[in-house]
Protein backbone atom coordinates (compact mmCIF):
# COMPACT_ATOMS: atom_id res chain seq x y z
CA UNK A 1 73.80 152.47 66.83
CA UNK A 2 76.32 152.98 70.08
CA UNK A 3 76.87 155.72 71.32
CA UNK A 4 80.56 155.96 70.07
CA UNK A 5 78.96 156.03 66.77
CA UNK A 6 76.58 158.51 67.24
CA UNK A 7 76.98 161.57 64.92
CA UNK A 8 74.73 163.75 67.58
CA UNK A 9 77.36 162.51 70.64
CA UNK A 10 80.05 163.40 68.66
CA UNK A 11 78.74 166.76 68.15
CA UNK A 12 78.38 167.29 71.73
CA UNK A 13 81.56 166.07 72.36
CA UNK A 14 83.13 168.12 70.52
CA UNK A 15 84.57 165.90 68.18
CA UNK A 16 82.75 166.90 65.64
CA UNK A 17 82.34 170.77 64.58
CA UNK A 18 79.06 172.92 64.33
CA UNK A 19 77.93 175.87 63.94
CA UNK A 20 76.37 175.98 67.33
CA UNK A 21 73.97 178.46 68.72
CA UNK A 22 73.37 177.92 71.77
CA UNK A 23 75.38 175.42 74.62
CA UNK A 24 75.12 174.97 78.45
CA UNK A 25 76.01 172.16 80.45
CA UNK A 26 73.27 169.64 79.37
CA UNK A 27 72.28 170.56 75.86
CA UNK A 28 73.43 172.56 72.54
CA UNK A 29 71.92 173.67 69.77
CA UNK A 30 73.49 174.08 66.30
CA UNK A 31 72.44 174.60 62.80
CA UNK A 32 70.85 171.80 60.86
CA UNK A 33 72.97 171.00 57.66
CA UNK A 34 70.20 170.55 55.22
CA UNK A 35 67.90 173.63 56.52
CA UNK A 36 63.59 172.99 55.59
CA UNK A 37 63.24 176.84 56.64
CA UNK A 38 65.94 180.33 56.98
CA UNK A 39 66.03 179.23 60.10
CA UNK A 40 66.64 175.32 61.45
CA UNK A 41 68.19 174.71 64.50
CA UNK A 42 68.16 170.68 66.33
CA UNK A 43 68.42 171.06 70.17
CA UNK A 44 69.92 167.85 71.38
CA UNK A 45 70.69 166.71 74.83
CA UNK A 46 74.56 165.97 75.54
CA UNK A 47 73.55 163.11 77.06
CA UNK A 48 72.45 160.26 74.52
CA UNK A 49 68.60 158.89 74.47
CA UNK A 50 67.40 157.28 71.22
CA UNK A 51 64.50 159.69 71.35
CA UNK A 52 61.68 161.19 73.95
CA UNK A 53 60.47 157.11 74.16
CA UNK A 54 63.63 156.32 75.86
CA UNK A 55 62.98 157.18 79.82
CA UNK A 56 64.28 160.49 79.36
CA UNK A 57 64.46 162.25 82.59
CA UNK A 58 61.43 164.99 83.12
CA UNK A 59 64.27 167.41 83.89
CA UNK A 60 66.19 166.94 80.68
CA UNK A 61 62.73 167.51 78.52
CA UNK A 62 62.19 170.68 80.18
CA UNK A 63 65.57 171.78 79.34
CA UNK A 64 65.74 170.55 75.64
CA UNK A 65 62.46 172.65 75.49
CA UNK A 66 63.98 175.76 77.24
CA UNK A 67 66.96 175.58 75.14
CA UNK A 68 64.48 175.68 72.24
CA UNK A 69 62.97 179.16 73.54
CA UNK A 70 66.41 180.48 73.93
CA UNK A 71 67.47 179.37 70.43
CA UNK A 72 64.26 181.01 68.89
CA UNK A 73 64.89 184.23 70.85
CA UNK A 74 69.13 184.10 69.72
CA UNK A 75 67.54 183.60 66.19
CA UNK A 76 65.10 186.80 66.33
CA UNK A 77 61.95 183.70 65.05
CA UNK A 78 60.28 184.31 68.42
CA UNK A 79 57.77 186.98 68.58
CA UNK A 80 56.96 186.04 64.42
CA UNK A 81 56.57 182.73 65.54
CA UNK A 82 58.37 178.73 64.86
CA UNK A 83 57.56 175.39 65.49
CA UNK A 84 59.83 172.57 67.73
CA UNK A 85 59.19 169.41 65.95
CA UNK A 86 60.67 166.20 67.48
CA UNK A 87 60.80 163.45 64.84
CA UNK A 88 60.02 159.74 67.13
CA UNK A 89 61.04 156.63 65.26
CA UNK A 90 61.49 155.30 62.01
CA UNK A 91 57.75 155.42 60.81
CA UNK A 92 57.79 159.55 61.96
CA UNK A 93 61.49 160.21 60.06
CA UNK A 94 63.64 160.27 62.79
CA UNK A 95 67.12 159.57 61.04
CA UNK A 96 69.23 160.57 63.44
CA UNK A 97 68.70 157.96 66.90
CA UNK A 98 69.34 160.20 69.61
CA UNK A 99 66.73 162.57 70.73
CA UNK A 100 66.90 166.22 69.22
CA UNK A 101 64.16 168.91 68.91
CA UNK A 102 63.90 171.37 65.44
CA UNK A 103 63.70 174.34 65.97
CA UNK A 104 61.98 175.94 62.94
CA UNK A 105 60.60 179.32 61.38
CA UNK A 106 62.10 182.56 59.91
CA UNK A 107 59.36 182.53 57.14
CA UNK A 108 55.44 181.68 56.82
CA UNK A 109 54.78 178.03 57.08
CA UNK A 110 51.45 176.09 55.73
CA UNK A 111 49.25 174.20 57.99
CA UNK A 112 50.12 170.70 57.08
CA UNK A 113 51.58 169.30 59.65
């Protein structure tokens, strides 16, 4: 998929709406559409990478995951407690190719993943 087709670019963009929760220069965060949990946020980098296997700069990780902290913090999940769950390829459920982080939690989760 190009990146003119990407969903997730056009999100960043802005050419596509979202409830978003959290934006800075490099990443935003916005509410997942088909929610697992209360709460289920995907952080996503402005800057298109198929996923964490795609040479994405140190930097940018550290950020995605910072955002992630923030997000859990705007969303009152972290002192209870979530989980960040980044889906890698096909095989792992990633549906959407361009990397993105869940953000997850607002109620107790089992142990199976």
């Amino acid at each position: 998929m190009s990146e003119e087709e990407c969903i997730f670019c056009k999100i960043a963009k802005g050419e596509i709406g979202s409830e978003t929760v959290y934006e800075d220069e490099n990443v935003i965060a916005f509410r997942d559409l088909n929610p697992k949990m209360p709460v289920h946020v995907l952080v996503i980098p402005k800057e298109h990478y198929d996923n964490l296997s795609d040479d994405v700069p140190e930097a940018l990780i550290g950020q995605v995951f910072g955002a992630a902290a923030r997000v859990a913090k705007i969303c009152g999940i972290d002192e209870s407690g979530y989980r960040v769950v980044s889906n890698i390829g096909k095989d792992a459920c990633q549906s959407v190719m361009h990397l993105h982080v869940h953000v997850i939690g607002g109620a107790p989760m089992g142990d199976d993943l």
